[in-house]
C-alpha atoms as a PDB file:
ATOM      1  CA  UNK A   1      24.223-124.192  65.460  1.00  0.00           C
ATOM      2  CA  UNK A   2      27.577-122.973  64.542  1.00  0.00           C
ATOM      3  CA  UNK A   3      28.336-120.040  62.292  1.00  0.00           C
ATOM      4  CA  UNK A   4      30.577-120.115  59.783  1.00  0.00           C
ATOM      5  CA  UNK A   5      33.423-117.239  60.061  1.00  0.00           C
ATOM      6  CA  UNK A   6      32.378-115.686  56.492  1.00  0.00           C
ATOM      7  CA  UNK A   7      28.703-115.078  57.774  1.00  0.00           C
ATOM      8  CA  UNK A   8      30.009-112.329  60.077  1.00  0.00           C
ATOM      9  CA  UNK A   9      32.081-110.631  57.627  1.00  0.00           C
ATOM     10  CA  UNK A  10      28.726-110.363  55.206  1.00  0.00           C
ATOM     11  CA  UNK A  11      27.053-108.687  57.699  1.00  0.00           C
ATOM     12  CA  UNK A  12      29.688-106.357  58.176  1.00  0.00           C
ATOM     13  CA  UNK A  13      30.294-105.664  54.621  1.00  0.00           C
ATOM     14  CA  UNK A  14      26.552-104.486  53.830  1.00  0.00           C
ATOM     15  CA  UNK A  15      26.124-102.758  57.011  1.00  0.00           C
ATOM     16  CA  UNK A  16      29.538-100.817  55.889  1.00  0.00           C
ATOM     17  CA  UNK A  17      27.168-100.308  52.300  1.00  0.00           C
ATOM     18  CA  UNK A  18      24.220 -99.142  53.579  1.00  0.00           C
ATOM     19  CA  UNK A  19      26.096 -96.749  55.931  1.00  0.00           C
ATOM     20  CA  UNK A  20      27.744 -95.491  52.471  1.00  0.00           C
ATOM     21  CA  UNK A  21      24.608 -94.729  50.657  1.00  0.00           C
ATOM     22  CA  UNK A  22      23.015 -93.109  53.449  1.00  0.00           C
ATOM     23  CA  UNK A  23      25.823 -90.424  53.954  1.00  0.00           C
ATOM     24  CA  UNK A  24      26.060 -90.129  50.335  1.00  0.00           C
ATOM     25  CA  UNK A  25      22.433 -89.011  50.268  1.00  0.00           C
ATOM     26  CA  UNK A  26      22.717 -86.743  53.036  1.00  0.00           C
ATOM     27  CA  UNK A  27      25.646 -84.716  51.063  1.00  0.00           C
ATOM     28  CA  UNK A  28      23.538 -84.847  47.662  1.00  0.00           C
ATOM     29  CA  UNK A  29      20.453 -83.222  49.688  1.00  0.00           C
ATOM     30  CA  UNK A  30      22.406 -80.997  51.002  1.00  0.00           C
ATOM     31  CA  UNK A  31      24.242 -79.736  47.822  1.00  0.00           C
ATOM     32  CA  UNK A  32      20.805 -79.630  46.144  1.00  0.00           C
ATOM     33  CA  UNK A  33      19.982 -77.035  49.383  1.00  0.00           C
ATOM     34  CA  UNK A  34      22.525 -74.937  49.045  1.00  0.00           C
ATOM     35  CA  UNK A  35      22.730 -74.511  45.457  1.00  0.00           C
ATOM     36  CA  UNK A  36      18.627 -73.498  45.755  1.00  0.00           C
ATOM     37  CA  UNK A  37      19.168 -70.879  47.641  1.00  0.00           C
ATOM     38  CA  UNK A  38      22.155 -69.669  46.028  1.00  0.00           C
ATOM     39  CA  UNK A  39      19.742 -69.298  42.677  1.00  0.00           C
ATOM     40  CA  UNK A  40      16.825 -67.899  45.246  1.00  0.00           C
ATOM     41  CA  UNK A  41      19.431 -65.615  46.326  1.00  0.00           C
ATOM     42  CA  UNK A  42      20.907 -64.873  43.037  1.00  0.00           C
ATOM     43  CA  UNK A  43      16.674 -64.348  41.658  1.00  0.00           C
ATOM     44  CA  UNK A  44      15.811 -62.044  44.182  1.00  0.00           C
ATOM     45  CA  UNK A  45      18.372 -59.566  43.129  1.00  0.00           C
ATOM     46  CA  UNK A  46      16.570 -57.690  40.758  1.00  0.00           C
ATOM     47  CA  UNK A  47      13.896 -57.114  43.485  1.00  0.00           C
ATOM     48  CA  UNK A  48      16.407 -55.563  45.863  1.00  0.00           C
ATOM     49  CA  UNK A  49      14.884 -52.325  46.999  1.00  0.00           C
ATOM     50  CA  UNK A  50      11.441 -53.197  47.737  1.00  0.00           C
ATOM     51  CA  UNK A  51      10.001 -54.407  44.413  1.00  0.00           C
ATOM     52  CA  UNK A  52       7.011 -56.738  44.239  1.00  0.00           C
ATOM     53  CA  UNK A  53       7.202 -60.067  44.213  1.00  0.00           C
ATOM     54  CA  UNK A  54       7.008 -61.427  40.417  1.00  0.00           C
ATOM     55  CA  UNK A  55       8.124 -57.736  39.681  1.00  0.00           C
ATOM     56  CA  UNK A  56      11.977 -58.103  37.926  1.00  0.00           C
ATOM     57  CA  UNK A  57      13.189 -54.819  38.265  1.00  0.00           C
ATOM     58  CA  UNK A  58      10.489 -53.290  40.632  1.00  0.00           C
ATOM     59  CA  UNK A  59      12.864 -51.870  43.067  1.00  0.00           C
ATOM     60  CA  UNK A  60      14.300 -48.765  42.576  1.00  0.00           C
ATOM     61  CA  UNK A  61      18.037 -48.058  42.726  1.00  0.00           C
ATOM     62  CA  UNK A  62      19.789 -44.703  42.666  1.00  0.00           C
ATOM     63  CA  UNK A  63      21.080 -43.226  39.813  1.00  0.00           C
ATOM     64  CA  UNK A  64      19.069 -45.362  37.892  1.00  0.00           C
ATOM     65  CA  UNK A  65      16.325 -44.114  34.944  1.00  0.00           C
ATOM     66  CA  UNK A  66      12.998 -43.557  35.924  1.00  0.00           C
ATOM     67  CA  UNK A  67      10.183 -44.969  34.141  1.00  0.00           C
ATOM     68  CA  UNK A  68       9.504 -42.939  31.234  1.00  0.00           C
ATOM     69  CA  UNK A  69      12.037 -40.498  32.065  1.00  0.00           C
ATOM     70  CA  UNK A  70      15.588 -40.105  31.093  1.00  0.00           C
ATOM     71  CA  UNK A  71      18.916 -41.214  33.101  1.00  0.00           C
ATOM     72  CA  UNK A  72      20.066 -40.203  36.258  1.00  0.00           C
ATOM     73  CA  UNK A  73      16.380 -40.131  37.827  1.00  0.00           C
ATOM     74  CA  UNK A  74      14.982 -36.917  35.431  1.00  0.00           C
ATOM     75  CA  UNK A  75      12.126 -36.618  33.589  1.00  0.00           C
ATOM     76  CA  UNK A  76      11.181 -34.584  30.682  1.00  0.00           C
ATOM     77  CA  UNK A  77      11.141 -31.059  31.238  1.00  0.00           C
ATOM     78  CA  UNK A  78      13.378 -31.115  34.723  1.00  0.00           C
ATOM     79  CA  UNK A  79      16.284 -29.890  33.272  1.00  0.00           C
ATOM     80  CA  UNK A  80      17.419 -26.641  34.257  1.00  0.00           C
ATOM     81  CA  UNK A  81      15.976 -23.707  32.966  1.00  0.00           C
ATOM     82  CA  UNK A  82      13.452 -25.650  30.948  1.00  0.00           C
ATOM     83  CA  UNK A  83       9.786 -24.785  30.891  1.00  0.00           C
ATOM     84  CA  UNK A  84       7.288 -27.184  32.567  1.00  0.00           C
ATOM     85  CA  UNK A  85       3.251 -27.661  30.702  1.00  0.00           C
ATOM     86  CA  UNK A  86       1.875 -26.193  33.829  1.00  0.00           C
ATOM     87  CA  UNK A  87       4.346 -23.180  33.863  1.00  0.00           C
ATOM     88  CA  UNK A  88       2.136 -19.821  33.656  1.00  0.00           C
ATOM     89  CA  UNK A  89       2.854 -17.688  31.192  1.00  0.00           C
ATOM     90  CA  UNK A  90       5.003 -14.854  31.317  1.00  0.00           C
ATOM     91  CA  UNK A  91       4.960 -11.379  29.349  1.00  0.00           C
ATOM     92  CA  UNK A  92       2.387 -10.323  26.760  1.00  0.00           C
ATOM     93  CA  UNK A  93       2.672 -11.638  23.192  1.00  0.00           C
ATOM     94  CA  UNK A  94       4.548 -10.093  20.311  1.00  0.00           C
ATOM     95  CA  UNK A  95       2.413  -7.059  18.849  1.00  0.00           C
ATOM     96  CA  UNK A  96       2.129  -8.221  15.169  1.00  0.00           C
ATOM     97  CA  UNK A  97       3.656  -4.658  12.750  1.00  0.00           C
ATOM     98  CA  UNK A  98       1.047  -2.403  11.556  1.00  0.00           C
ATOM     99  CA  UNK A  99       0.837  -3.089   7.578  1.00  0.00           C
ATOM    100  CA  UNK A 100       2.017  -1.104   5.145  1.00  0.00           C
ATOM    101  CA  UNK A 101       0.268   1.906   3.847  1.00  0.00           C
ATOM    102  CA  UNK A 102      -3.660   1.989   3.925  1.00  0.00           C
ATOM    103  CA  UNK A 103      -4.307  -0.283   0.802  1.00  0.00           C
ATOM    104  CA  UNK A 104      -5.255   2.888  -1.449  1.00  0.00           C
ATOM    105  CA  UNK A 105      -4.018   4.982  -4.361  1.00  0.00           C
ATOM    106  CA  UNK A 106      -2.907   8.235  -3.162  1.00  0.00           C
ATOM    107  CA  UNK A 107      -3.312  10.904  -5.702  1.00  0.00           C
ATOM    108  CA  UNK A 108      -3.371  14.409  -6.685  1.00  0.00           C
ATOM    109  CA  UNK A 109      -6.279  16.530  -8.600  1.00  0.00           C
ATOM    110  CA  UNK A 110      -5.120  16.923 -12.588  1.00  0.00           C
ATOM    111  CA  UNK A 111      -5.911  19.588 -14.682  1.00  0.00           C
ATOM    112  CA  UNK A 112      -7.982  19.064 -17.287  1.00  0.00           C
ATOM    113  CA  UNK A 113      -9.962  16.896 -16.122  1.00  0.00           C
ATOM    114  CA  UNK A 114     -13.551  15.902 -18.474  1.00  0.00           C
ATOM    115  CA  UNK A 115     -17.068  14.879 -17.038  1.00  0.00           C
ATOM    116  CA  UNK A 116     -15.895  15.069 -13.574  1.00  0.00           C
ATOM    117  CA  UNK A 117     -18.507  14.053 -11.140  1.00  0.00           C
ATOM    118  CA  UNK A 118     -19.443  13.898  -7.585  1.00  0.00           C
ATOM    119  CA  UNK A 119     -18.155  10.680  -5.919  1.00  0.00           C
ATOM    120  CA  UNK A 120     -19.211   8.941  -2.593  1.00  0.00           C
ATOM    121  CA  UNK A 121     -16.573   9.693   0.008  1.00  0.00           C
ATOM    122  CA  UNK A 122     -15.526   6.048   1.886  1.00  0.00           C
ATOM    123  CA  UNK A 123     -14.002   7.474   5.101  1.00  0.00           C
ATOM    124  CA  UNK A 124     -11.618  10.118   6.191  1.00  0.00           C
ATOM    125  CA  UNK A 125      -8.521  10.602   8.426  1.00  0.00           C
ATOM    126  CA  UNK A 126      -7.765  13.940  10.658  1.00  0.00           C
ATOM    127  CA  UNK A 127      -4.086  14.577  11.517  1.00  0.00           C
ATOM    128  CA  UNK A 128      -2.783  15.482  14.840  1.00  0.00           C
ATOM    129  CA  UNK A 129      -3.180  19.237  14.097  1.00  0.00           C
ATOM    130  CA  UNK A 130      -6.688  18.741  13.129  1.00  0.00           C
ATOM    131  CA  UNK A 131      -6.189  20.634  10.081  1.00  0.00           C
ATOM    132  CA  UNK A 132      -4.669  17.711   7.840  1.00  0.00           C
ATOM    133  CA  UNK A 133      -7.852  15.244   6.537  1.00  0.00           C
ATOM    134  CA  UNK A 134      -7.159  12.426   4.215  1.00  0.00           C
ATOM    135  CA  UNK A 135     -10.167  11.319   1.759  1.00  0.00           C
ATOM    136  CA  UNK A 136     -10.937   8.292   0.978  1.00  0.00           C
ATOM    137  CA  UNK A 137     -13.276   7.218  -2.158  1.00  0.00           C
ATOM    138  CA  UNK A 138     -13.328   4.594  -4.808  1.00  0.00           C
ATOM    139  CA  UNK A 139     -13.143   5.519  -8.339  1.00  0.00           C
ATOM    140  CA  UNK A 140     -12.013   4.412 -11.531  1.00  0.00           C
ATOM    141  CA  UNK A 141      -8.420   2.933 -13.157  1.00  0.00           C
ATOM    142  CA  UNK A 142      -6.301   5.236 -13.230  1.00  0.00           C
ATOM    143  CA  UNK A 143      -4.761   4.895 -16.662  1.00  0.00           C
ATOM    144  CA  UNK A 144      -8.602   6.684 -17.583  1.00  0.00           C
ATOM    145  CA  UNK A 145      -9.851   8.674 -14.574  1.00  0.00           C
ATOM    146  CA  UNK A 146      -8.651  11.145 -12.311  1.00  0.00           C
ATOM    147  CA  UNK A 147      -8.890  13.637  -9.587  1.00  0.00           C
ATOM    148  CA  UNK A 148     -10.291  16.984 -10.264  1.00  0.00           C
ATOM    149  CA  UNK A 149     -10.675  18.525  -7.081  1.00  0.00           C
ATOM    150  CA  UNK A 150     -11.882  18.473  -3.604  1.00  0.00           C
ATOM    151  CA  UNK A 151     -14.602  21.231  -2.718  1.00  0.00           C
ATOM    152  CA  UNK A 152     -14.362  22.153   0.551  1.00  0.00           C
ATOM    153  CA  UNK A 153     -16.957  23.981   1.962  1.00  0.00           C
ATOM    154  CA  UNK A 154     -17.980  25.490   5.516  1.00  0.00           C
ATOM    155  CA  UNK A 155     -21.623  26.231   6.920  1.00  0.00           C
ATOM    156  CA  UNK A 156     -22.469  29.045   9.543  1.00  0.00           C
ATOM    157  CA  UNK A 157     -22.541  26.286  12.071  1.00  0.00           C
ATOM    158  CA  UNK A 158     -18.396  25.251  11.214  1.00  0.00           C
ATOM    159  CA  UNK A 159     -19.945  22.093   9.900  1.00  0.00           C
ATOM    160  CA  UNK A 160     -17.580  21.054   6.754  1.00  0.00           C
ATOM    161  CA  UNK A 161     -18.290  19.539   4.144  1.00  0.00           C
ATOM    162  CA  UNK A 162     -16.006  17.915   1.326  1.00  0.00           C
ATOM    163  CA  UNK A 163     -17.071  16.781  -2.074  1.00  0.00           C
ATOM    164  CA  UNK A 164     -14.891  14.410  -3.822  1.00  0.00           C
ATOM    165  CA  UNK A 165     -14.965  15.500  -8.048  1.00  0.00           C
ATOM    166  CA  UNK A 166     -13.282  12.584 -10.432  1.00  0.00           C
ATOM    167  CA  UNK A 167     -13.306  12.276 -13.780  1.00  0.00           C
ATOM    168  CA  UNK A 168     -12.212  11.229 -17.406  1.00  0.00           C
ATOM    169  CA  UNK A 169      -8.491  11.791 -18.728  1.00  0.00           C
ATOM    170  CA  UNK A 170      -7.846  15.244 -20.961  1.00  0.00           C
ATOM    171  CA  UNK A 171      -7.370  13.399 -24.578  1.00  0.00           C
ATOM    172  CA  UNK A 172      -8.209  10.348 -23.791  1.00  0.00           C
ATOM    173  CA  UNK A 173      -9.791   9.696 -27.329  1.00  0.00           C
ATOM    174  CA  UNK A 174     -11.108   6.192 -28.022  1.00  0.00           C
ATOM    175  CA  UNK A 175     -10.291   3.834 -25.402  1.00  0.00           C
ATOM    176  CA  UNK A 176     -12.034   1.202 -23.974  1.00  0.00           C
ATOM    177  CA  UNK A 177     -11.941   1.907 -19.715  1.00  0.00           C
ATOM    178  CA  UNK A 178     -12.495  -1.686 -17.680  1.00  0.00           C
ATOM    179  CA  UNK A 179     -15.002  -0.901 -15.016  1.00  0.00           C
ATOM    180  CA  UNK A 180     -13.341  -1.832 -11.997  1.00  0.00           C
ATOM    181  CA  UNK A 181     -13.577   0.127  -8.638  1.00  0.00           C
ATOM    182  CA  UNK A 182      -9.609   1.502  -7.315  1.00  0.00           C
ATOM    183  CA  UNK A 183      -9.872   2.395  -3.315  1.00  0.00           C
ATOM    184  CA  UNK A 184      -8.295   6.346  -3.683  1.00  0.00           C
ATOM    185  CA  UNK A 185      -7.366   9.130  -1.474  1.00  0.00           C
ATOM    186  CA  UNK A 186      -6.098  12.425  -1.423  1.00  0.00           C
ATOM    187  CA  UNK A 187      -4.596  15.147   1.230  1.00  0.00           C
ATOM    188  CA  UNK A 188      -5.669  18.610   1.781  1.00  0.00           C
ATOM    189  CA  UNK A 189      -5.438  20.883   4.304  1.00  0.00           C
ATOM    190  CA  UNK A 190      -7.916  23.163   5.822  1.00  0.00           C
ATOM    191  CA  UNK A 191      -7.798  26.573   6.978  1.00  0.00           C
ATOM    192  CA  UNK A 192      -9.317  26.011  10.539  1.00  0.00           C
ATOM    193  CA  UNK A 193      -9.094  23.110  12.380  1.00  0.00           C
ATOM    194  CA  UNK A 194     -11.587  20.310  12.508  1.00  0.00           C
ATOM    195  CA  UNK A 195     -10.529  19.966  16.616  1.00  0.00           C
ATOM    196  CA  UNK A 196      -8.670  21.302  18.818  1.00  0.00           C
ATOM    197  CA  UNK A 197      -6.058  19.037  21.223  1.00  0.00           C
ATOM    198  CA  UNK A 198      -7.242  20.045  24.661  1.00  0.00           C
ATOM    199  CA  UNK A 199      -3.810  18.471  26.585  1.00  0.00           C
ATOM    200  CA  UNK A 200      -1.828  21.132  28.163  1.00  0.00           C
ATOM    201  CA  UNK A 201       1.316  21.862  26.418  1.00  0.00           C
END
């Protein structure tokens, strides 16, 4: 059997073809390759520095924040000079001021005082010198009673004892007095001491 002289040519041409195709494939595949693990490569940059796989932004770089905490790597309360929770305390607290004055009327006995009777002494207060005692009582408004006097006496024994006399206004006439109790005191001073201060000096 003879062959005709295009027969050969055919069977060039489509070997030529397929030899076409099948490099053609191999460069696709291998574009397709390269440009996966470029985007692998280009993925895995957020993980640079040890983070967890799945975990954008896991690794840690320098310089940047800290979970929580503010730029630079700090976190609340590590700036300089600034007090941590877990600091201890240091110093006593701030002594509030004494108040002002002992919350009583401060007066002095009046002559002519009416009716004036024995009243129930609240506390007292020695000076320093022992000698200097402040009485305390409560008695009545002042725009209708007043201090008579305070009765000092002294026993055989140097016991004191100081008896607190208030009473109506001289001329008071016909007034109606509110019954309301006033904290008072007075100031005397005594003739002997109620102590002695045994410090030398």
């Amino acid at each position: 059997m003879t062959l005709s002289p295009a027969r050969p040519l055919r069977i060039t041409l489509v070997l030529g073809l397929l030899a076409a195709i099948t490099l053609s494939a191999c460069s696709v595949a291998t574009t397709a390759t390269e440009g996966g693990a470029a985007q692998r490569g280009a993925g895995a940059a957020p993980d640079a520095g040890g983070g967890a796989p799945g975990d954008p932004g896991g690794g840690a770089v320098p310089g940047d924040a800290v979970p929580g905490g503010a730029p630079g790597g700090t976190v609340p309360g590590d700036e300089p000079g600034a007090a941590r929770p877990d600091d201890p305390v240091v110093g006593a607290p701030a002594q509030d001021d004494p108040p002002a004055g002992d919350g009583a009327l401060h007066v002095e006995p009046q002559p002519g005082i009416v009716d004036s009777r024995p009243h129930a002494i609240d506390r007292i207060s020695v000076g320093a010198d022992g000698r200097t005692v402040t009485i305390y009582w409560w008695g009545g408004v002042e725009d209708c009673y007043g201090l008579d006097e305070v009765q000092v006496d002294r026993d055989a024994d140097g016991t004191y004892t100081f008896t607190v006399l208030e009473g109506t206004l001289p001329d008071l006439g016909d007034v109606a007095c509110i019954d309301i109790a006033l904290s008072k005191a007075t100031t005397i001073t005594l003739d002997e001491p109620l102590y002695l201060d045994g410090s030398p000096g």
